[in-house]
Protein backbone atom coordinates (compact mmCIF):
# COMPACT_ATOMS: atom_id res chain seq x y z
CA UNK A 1 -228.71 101.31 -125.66
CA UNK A 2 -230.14 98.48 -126.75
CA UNK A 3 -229.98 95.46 -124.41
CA UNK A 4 -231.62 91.72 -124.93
CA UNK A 5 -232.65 89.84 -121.71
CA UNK A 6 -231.43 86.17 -121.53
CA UNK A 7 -233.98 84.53 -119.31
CA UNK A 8 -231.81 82.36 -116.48
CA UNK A 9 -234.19 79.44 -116.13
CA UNK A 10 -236.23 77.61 -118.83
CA UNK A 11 -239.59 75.38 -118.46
CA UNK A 12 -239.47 72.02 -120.27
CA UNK A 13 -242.64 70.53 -119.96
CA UNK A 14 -242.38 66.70 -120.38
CA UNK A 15 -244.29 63.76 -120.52
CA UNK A 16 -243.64 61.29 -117.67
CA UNK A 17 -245.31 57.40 -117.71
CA UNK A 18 -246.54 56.88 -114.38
CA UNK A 19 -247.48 53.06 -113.82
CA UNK A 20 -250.65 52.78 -112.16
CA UNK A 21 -251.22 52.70 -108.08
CA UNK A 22 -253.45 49.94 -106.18
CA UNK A 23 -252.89 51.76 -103.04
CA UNK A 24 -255.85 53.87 -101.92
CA UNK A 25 -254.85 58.22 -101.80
CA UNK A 26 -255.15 60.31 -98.61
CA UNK A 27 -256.04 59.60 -95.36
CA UNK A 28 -257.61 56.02 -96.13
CA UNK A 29 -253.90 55.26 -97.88
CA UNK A 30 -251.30 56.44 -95.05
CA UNK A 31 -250.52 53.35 -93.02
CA UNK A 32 -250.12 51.28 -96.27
CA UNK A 33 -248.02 53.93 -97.74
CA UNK A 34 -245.78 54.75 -94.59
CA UNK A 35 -245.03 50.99 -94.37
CA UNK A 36 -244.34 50.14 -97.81
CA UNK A 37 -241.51 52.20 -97.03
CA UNK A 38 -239.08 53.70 -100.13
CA UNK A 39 -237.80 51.83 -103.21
CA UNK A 40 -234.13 53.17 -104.10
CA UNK A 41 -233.28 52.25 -107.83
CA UNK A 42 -229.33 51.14 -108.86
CA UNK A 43 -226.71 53.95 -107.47
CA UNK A 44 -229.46 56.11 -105.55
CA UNK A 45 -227.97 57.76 -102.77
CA UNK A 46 -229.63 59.28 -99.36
CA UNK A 47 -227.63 61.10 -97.34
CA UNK A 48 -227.17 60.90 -93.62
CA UNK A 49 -230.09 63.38 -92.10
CA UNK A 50 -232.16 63.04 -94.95
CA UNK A 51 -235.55 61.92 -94.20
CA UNK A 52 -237.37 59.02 -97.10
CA UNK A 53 -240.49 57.71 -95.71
CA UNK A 54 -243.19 56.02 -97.23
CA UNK A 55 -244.17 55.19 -100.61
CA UNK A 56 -241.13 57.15 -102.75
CA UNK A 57 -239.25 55.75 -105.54
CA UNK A 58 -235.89 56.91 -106.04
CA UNK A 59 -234.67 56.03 -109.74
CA UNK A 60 -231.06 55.09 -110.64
CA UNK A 61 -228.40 57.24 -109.73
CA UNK A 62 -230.44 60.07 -108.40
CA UNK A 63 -229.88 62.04 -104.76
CA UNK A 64 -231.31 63.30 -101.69
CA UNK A 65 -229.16 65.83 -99.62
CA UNK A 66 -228.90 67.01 -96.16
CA UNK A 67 -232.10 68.23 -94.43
CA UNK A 68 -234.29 67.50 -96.94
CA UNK A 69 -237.86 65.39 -96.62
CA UNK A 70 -239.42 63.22 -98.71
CA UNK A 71 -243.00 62.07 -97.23
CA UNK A 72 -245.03 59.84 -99.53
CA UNK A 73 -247.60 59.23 -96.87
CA UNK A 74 -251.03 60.43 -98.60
CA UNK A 75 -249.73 59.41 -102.04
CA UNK A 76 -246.35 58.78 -104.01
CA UNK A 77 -243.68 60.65 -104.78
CA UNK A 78 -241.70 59.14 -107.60
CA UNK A 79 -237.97 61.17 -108.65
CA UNK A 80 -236.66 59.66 -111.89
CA UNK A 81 -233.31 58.67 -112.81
CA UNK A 82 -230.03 60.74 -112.31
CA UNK A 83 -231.89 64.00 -110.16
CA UNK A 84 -231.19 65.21 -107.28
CA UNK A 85 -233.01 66.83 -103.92
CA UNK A 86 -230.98 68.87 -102.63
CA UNK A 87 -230.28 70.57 -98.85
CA UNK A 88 -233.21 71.17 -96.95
CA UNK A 89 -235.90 70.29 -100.10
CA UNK A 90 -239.23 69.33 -98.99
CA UNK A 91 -241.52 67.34 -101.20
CA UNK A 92 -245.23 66.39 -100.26
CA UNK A 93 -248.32 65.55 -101.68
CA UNK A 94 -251.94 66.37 -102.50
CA UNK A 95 -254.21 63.45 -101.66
CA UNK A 96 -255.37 62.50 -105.90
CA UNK A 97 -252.16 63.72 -107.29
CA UNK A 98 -248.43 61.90 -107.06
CA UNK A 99 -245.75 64.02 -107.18
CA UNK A 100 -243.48 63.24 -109.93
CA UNK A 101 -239.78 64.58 -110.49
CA UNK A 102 -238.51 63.19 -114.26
CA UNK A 103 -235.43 62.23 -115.42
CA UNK A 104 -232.38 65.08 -114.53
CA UNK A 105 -234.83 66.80 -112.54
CA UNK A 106 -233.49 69.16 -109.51
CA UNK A 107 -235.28 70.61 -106.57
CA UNK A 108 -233.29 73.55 -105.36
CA UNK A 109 -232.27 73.91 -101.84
CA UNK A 110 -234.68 75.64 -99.32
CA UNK A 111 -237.57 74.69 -101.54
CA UNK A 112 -241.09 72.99 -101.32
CA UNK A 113 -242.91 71.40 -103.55
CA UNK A 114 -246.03 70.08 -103.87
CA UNK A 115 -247.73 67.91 -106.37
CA UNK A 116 -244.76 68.92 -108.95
CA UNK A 117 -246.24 67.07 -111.87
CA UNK A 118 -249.44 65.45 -113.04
């Protein structure tokens, strides 16, 4: 018998425009970062024990579920337009690297990332 896999997932490796940062990286950058606090674009929507702190910018329309955490304290996390973070997500940073999430971009329940694009 002959059978043909169908892989579930897919990569799609894009390119992403990230505007340049003034703010110094790592330790040097927290209290800047922490109170510069999030940006949330048109239609962005955090919900209720969700935790956005620091220098994150949520584009329009996208989402940040229950439980999860967002901390752009050593760096920035930026999600683009119309994705979502879903339950109990945790996103976080290397000191030289933002992490970026593009345009439709999901983070699956449960998971953590770190530095996601560059």
């Amino acid at each position: 018998m002959d059978v043909t896999a169908t892989p579930r997932f897919s990569t799609v490796h894009m390119t992403v425009e990230i505007p340049d940062d003034e703010l110094p990286t790592g330790h040097a950058g927290i209290a800047q970062r922490l109170e510069l606090g999030p940006r949330l674009g048109p239609g962005a929507y955090v919900s209720s024990g969700a935790t956005v702190v620091g220098d994150v910018s949520l584009g329009e329309e996208s989402s940040v579920w229950y439980g999860a955490v967002l901390r752009g304290d050593i760096n920035r996390i930026i999600v683009g337009a119309r994705s979502n973070i879903q339950d109990c997500a945790v996103v976080h940073l290397a000191d030289d690297c933002p992490a970026v999430i593009g345009e439709r971009g999901d983070r699956w329940p449960w998971c953590s990332s770190s530095r996601v694009h560059r």
